[in-house]
PDB file of N, CA and C in Angstrom:
ATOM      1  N   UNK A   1       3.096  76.116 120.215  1.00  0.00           N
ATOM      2  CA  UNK A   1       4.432  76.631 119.965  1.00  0.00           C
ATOM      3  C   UNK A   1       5.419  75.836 120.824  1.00  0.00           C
ATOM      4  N   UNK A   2       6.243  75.329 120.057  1.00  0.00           N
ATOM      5  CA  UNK A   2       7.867  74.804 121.168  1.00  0.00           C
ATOM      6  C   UNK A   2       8.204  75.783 122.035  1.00  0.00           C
ATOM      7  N   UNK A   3       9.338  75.232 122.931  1.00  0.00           N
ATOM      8  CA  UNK A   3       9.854  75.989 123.795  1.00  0.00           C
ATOM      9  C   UNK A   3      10.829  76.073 122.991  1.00  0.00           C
ATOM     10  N   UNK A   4      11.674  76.016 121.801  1.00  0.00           N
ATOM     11  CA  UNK A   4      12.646  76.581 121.127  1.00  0.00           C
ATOM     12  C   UNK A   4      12.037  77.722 120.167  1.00  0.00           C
ATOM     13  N   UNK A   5      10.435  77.547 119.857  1.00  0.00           N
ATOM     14  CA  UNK A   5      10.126  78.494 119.075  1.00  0.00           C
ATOM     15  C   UNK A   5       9.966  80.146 119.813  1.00  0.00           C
ATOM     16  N   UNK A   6       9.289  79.700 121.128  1.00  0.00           N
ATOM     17  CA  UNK A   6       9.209  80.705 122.378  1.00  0.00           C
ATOM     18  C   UNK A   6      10.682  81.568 122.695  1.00  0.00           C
ATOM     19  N   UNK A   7      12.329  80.583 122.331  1.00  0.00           N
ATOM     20  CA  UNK A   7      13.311  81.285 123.184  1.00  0.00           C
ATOM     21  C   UNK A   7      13.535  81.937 121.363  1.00  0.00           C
ATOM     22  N   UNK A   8      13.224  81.787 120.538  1.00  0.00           N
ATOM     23  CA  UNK A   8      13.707  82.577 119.263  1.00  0.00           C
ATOM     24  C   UNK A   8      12.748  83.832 119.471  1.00  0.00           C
ATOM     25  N   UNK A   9      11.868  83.917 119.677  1.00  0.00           N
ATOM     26  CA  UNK A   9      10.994  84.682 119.627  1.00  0.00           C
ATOM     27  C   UNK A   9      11.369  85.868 120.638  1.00  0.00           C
ATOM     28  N   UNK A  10      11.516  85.512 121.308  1.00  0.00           N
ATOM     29  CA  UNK A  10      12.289  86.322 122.698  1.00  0.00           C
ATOM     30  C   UNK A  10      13.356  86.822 122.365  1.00  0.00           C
ATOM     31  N   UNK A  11      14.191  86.029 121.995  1.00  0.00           N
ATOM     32  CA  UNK A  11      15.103  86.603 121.487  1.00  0.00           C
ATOM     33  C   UNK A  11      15.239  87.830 119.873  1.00  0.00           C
ATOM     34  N   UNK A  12      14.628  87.246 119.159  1.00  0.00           N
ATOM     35  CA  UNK A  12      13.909  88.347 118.576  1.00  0.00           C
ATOM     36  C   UNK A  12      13.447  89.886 118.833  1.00  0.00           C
ATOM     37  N   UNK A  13      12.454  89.426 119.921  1.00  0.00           N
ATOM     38  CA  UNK A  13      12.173  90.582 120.547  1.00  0.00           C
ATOM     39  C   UNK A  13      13.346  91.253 121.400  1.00  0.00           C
ATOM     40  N   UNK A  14      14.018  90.788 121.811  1.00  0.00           N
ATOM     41  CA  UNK A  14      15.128  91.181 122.946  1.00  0.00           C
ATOM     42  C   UNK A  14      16.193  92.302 121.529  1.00  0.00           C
ATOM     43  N   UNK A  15      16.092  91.804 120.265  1.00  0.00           N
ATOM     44  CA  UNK A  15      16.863  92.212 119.275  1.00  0.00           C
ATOM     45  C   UNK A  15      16.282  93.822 119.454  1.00  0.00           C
ATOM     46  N   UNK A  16      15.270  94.047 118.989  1.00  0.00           N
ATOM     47  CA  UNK A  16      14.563  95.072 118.610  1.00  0.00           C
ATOM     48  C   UNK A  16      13.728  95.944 119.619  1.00  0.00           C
ATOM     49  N   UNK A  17      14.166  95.546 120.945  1.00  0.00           N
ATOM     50  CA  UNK A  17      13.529  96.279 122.097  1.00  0.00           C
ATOM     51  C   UNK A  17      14.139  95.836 123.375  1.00  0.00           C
ATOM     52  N   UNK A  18      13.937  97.504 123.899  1.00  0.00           N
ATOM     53  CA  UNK A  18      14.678  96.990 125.549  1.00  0.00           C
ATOM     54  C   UNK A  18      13.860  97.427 126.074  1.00  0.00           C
ATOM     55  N   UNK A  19      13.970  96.985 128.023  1.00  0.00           N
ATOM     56  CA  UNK A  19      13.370  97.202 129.063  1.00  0.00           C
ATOM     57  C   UNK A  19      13.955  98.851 129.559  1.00  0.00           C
ATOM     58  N   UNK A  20      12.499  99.736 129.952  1.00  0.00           N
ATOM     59  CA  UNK A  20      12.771 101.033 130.201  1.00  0.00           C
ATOM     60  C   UNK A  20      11.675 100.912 131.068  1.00  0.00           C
ATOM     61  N   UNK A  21      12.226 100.250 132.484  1.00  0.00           N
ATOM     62  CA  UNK A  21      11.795 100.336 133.640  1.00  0.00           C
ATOM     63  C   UNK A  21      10.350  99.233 133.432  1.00  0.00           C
ATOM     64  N   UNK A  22       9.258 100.040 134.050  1.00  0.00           N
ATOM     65  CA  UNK A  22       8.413  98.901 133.656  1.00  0.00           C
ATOM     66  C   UNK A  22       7.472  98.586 132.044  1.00  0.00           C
ATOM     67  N   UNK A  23       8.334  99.483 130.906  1.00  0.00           N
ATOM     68  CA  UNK A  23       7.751  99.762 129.518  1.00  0.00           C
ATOM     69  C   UNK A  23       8.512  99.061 129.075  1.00  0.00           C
ATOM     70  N   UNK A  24       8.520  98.821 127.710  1.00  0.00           N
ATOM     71  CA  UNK A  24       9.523  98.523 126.643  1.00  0.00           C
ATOM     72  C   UNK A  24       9.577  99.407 125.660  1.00  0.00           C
ATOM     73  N   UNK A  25      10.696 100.075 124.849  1.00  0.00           N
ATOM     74  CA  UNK A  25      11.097 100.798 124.359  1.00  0.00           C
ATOM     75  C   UNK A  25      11.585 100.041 123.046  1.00  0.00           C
ATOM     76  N   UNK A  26      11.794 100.730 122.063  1.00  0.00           N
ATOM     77  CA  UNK A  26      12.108  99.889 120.441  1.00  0.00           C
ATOM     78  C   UNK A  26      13.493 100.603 121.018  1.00  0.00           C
ATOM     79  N   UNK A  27      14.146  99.467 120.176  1.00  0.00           N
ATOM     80  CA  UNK A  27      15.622 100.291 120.446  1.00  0.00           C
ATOM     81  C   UNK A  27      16.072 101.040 118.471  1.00  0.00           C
ATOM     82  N   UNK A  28      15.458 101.531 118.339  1.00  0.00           N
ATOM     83  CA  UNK A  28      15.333 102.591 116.766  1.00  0.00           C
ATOM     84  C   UNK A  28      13.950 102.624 116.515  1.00  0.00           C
ATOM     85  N   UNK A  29      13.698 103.155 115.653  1.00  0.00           N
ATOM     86  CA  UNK A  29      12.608 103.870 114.794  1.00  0.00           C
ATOM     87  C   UNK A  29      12.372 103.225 113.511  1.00  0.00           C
ATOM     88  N   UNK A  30      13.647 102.835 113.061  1.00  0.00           N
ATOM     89  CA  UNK A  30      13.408 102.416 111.833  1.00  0.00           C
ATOM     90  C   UNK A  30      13.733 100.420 111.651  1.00  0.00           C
ATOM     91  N   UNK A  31      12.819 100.223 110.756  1.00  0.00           N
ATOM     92  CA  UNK A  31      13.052  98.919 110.975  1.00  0.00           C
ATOM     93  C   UNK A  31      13.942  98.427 110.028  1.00  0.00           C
ATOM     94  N   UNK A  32      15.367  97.925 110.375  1.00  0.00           N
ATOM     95  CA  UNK A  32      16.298  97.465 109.417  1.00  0.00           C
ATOM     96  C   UNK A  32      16.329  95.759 109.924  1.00  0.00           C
ATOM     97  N   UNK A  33      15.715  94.576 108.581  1.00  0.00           N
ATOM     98  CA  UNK A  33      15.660  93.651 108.967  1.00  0.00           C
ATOM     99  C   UNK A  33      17.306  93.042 109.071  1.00  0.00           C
ATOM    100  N   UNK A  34      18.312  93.650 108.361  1.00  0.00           N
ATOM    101  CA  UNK A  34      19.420  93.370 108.244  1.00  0.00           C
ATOM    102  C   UNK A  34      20.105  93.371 109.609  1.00  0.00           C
ATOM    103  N   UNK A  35      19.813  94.852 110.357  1.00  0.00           N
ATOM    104  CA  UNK A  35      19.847  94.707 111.465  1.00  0.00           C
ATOM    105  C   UNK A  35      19.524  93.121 112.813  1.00  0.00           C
ATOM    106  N   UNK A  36      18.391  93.192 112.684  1.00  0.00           N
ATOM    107  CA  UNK A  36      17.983  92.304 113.144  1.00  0.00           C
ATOM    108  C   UNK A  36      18.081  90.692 112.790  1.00  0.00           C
ATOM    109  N   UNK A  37      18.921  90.558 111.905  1.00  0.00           N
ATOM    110  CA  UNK A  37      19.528  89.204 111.521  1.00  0.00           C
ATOM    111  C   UNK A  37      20.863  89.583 111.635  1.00  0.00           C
ATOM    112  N   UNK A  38      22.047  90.616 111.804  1.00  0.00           N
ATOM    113  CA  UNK A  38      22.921  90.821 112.475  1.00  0.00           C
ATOM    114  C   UNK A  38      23.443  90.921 113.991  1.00  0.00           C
ATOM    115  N   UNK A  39      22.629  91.286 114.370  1.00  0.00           N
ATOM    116  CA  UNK A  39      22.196  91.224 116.184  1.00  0.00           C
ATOM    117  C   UNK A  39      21.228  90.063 117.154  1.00  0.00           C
ATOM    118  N   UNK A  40      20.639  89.733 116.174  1.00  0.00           N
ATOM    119  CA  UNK A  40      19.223  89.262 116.743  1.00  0.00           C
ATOM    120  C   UNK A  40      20.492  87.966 117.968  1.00  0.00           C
ATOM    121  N   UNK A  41      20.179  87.743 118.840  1.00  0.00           N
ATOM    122  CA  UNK A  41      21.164  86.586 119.692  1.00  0.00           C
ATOM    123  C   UNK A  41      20.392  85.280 119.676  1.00  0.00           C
ATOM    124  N   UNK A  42      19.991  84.443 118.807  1.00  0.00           N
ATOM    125  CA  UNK A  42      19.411  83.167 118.856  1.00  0.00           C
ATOM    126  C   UNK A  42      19.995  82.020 119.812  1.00  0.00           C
ATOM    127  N   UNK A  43      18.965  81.270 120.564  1.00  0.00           N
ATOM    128  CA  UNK A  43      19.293  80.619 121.294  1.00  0.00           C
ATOM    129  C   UNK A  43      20.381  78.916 120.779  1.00  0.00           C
ATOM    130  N   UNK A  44      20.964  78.632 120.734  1.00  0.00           N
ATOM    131  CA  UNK A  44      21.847  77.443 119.925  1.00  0.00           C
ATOM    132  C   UNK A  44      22.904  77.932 118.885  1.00  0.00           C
ATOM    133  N   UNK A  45      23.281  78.925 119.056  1.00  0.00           N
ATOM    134  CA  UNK A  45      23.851  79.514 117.881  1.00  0.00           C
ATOM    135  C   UNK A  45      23.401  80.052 116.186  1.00  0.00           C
ATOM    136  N   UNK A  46      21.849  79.730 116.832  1.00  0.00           N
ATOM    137  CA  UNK A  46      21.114  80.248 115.755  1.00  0.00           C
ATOM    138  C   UNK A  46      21.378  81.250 114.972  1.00  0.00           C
ATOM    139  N   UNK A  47      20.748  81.355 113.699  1.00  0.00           N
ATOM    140  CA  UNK A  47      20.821  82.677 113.184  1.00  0.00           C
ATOM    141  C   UNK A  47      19.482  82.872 112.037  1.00  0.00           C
ATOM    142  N   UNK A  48      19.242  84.279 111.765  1.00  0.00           N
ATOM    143  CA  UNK A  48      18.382  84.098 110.660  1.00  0.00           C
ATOM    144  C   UNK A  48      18.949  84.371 109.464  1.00  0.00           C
ATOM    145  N   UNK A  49      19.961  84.210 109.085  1.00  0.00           N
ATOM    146  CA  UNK A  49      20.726  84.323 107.990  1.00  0.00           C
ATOM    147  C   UNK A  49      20.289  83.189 106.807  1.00  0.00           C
ATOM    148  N   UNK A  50      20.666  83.805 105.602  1.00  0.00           N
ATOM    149  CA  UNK A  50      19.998  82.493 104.896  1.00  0.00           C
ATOM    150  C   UNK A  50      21.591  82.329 103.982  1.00  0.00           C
ATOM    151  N   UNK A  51      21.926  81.278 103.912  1.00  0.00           N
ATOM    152  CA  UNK A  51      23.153  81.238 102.929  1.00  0.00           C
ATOM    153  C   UNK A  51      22.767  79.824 101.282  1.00  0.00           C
ATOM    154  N   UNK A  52      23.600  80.772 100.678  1.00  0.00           N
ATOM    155  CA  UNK A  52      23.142  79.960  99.390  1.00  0.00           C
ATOM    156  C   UNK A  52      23.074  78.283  99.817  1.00  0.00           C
ATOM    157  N   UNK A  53      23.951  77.983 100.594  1.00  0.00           N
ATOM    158  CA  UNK A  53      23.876  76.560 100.959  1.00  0.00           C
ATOM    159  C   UNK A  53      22.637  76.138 101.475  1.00  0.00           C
ATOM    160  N   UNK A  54      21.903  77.009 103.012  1.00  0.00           N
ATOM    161  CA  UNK A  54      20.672  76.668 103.313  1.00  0.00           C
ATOM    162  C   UNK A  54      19.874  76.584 101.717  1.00  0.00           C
ATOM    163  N   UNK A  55      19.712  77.598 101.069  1.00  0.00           N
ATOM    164  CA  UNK A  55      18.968  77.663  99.779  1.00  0.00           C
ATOM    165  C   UNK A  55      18.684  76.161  99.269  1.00  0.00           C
ATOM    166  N   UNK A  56      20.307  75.930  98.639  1.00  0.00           N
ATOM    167  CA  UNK A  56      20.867  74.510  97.948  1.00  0.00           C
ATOM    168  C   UNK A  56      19.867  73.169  98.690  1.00  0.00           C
ATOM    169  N   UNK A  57      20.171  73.729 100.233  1.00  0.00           N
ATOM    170  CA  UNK A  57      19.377  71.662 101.160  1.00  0.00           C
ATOM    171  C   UNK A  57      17.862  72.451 100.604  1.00  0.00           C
ATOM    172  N   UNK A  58      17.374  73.466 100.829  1.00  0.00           N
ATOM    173  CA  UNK A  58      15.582  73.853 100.813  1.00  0.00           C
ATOM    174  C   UNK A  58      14.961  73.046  99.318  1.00  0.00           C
ATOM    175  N   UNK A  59      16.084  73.049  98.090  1.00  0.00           N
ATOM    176  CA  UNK A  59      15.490  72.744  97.007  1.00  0.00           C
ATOM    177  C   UNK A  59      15.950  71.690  96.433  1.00  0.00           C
ATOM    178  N   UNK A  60      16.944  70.874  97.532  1.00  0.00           N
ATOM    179  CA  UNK A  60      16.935  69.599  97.079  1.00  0.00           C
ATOM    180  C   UNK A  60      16.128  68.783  98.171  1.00  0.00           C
ATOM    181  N   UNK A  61      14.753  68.985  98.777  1.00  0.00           N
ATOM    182  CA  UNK A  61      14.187  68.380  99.279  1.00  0.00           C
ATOM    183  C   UNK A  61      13.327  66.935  98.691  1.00  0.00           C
ATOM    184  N   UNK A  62      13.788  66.360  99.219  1.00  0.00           N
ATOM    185  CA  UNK A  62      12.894  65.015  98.381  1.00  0.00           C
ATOM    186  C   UNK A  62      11.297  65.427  98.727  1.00  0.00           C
ATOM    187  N   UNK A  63      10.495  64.845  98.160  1.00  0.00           N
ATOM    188  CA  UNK A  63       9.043  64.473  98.727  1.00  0.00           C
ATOM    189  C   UNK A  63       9.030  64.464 100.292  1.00  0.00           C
ATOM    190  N   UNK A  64       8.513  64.962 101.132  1.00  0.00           N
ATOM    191  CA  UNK A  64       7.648  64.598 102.356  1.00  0.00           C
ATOM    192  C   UNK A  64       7.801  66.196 102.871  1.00  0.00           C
ATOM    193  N   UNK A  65       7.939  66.270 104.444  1.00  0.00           N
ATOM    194  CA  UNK A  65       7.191  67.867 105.121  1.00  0.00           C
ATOM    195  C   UNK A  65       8.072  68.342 104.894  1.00  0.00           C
ATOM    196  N   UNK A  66       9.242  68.864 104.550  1.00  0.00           N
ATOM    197  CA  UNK A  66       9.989  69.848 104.440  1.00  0.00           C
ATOM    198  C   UNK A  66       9.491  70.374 103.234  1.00  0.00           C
ATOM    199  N   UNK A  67       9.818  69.636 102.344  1.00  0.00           N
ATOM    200  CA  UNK A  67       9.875  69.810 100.767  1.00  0.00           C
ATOM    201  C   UNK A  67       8.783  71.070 100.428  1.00  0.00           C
ATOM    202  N   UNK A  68       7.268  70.981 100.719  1.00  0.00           N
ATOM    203  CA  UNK A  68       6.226  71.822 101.254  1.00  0.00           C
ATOM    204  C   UNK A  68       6.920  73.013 101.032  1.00  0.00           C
ATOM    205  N   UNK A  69       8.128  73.414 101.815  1.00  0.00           N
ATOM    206  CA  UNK A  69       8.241  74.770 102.351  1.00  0.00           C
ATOM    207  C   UNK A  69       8.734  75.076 101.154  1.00  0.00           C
ATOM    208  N   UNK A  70       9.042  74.669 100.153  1.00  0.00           N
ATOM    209  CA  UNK A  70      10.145  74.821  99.175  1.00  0.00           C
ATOM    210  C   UNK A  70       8.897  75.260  98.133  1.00  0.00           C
ATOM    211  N   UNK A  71       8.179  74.429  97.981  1.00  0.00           N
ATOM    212  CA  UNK A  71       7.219  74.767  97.047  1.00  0.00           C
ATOM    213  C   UNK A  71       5.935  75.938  97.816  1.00  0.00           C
ATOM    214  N   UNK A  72       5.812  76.134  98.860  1.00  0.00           N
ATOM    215  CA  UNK A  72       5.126  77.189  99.308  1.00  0.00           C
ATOM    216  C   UNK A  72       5.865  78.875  98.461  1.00  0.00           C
ATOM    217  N   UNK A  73       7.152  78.851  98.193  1.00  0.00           N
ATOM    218  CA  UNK A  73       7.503  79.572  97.970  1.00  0.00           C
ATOM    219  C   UNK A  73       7.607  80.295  96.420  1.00  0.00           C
ATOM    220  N   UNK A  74       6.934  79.041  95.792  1.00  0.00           N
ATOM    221  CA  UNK A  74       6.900  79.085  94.389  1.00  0.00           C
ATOM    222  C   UNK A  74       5.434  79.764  94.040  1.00  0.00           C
ATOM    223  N   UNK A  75       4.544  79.683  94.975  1.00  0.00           N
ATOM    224  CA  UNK A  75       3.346  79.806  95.227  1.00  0.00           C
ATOM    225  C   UNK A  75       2.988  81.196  96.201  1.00  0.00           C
ATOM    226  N   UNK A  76       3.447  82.196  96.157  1.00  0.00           N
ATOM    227  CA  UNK A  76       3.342  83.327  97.348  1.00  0.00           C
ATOM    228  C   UNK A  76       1.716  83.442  97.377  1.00  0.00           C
ATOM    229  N   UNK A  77       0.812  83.062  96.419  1.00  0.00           N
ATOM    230  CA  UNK A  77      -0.498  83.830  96.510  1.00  0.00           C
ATOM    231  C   UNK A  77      -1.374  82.772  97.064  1.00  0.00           C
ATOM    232  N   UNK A  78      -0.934  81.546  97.663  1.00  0.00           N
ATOM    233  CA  UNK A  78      -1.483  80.731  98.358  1.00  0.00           C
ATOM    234  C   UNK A  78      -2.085  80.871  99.861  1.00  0.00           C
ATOM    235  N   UNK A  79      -3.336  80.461 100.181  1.00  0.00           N
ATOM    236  CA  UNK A  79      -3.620  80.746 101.467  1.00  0.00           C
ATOM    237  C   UNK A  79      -2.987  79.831 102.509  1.00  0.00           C
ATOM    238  N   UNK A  80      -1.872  79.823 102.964  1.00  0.00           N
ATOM    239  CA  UNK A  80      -0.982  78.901 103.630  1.00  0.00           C
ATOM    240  C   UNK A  80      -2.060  79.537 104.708  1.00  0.00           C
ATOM    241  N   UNK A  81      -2.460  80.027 105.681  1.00  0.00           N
ATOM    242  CA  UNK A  81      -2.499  79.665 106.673  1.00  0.00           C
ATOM    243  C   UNK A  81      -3.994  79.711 107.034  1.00  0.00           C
ATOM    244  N   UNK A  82      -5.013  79.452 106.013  1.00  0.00           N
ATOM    245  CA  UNK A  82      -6.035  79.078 106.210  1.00  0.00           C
ATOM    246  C   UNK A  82      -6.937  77.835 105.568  1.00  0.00           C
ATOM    247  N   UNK A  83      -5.452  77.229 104.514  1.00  0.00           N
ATOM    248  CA  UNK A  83      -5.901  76.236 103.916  1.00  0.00           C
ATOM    249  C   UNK A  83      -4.530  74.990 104.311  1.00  0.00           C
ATOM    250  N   UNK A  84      -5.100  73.813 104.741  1.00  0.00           N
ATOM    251  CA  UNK A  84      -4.083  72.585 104.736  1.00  0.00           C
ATOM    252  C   UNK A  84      -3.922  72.450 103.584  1.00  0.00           C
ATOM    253  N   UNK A  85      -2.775  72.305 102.718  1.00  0.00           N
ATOM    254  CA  UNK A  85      -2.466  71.615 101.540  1.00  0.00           C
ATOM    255  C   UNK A  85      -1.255  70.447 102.029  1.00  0.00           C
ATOM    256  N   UNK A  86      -2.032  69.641 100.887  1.00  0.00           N
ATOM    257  CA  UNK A  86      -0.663  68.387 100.800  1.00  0.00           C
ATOM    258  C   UNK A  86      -0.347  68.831  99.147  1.00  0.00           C
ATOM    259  N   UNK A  87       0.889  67.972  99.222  1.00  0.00           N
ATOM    260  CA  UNK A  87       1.944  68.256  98.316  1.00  0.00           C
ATOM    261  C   UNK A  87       1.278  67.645  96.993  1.00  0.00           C
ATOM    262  N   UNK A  88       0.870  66.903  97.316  1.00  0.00           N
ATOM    263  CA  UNK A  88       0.647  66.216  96.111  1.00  0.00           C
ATOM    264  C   UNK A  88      -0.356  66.740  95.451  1.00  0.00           C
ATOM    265  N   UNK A  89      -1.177  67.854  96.049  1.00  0.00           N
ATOM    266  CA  UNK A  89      -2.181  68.715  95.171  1.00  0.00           C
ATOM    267  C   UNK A  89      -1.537  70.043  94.748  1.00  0.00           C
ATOM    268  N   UNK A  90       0.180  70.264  94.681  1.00  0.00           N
ATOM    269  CA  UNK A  90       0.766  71.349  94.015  1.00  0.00           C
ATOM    270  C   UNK A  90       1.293  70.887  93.294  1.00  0.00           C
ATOM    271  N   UNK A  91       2.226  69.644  93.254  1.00  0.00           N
ATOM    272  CA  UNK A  91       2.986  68.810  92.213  1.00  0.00           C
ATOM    273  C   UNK A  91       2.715  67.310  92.465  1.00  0.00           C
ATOM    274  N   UNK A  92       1.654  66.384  91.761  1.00  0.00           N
ATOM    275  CA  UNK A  92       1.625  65.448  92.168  1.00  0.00           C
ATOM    276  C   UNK A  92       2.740  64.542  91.565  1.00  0.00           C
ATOM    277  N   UNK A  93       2.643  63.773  92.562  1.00  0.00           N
ATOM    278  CA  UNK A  93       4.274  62.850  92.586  1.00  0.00           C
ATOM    279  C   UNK A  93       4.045  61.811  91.197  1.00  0.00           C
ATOM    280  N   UNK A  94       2.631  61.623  91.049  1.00  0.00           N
ATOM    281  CA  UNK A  94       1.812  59.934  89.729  1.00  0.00           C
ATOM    282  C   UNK A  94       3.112  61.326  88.520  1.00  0.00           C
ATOM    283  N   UNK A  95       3.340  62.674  88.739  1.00  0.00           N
ATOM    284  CA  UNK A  95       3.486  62.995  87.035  1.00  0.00           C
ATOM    285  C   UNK A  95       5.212  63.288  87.429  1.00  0.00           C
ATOM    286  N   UNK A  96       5.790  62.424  88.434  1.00  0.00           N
ATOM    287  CA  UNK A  96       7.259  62.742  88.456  1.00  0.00           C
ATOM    288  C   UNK A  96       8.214  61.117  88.497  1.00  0.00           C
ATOM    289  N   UNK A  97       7.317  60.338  87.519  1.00  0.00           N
ATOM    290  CA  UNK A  97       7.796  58.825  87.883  1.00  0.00           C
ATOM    291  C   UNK A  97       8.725  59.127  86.421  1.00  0.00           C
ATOM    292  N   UNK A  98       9.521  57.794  86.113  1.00  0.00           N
ATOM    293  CA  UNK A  98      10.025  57.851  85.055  1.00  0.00           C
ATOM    294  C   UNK A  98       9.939  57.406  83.446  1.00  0.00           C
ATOM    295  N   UNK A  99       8.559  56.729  83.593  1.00  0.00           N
ATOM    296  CA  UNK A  99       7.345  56.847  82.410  1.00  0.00           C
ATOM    297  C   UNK A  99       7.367  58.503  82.057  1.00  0.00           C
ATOM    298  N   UNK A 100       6.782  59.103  83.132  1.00  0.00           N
ATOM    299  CA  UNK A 100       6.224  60.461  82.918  1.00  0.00           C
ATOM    300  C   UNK A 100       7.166  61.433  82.829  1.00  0.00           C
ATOM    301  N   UNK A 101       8.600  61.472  83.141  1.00  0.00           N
ATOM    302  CA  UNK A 101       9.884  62.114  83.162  1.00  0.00           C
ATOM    303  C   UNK A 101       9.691  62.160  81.428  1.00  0.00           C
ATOM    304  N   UNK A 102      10.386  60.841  81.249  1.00  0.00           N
ATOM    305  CA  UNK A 102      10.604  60.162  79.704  1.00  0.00           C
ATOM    306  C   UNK A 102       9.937  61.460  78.603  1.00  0.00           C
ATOM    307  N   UNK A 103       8.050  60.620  79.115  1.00  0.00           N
ATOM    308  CA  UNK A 103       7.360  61.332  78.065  1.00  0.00           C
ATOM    309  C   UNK A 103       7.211  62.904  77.939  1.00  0.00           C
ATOM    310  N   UNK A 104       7.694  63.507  78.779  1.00  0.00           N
ATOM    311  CA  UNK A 104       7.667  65.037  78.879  1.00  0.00           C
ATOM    312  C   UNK A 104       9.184  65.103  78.404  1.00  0.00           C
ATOM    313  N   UNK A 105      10.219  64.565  77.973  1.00  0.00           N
ATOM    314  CA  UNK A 105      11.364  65.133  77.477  1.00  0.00           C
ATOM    315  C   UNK A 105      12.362  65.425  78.507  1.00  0.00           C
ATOM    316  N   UNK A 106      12.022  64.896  79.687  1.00  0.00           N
ATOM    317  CA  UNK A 106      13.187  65.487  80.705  1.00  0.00           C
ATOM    318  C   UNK A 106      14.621  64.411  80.126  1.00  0.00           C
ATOM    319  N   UNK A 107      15.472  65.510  80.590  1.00  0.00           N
ATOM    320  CA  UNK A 107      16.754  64.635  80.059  1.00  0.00           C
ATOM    321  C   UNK A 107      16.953  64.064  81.488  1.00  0.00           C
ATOM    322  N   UNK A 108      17.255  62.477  81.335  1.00  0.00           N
ATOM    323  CA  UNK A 108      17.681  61.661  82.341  1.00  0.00           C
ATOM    324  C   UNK A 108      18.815  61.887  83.518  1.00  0.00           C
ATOM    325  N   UNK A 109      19.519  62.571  82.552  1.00  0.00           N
ATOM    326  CA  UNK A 109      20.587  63.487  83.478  1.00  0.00           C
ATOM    327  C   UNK A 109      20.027  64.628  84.752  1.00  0.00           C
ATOM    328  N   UNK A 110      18.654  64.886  84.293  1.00  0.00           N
ATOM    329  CA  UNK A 110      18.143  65.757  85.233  1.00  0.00           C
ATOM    330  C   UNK A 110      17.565  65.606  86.142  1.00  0.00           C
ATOM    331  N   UNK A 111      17.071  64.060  86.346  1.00  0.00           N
ATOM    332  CA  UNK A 111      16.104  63.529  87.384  1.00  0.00           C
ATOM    333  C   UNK A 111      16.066  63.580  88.457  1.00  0.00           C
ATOM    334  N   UNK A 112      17.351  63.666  88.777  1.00  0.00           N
ATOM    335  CA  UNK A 112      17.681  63.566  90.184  1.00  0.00           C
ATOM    336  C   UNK A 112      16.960  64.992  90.648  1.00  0.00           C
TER     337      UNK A 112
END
């Protein structure tokens, strides 16, 4: 784990619980994630907010490690965290050239 993943995490936790002496205490009962992406205090000005724009960069990822996350999501019933996958065994790249665009009917306008 980073030390930026460690101060989100903390901070996280700092969202949803306080110090009550030497315990920690939830600060509610009920778990409102809205809450906790309204409050949560991320370290850098972070946030866990997702805005259509983040959305927009997630799915115009070209090919390489990001891109992954984009298509993990298309896929919820995948064992992400007990199987390595590469990309190219969810969408291989040999059927996104422009031979293979062509012959499947994609309109050229769409390639990008």
């Amino acid at each position: 784990m980073t030390y930026s993943s460690v101060n989100i995490l903390s901070s996280i936790r700092g969202a949803l619980r306080k110090e009550d002496g030497a315990t920690w205490i939830l600060r509610q009962r009920d778990f409102d994630f809205q809450n906790l992406v309204n409050f949560a205090e991320l370290p850098g000005n972070k946030t866990l907010k997702i805005t259509e724009e983040d959305i927009e960069d997630v799915l115009e990822y070209r090919k390489g490690s990001y891109s992954f996350m984009a298509l993990s999501l298309l896929y919820p019933n995948l064992k992400l965290g007990q199987v390595k996958f590469h990309q190219d065994h969810i969408h291989p790249a040999s059927l996104f050239t422009d031979t293979k665009l062509r012959e499947y009917g994609v309109n050229e306008a769409k390639w990008e």
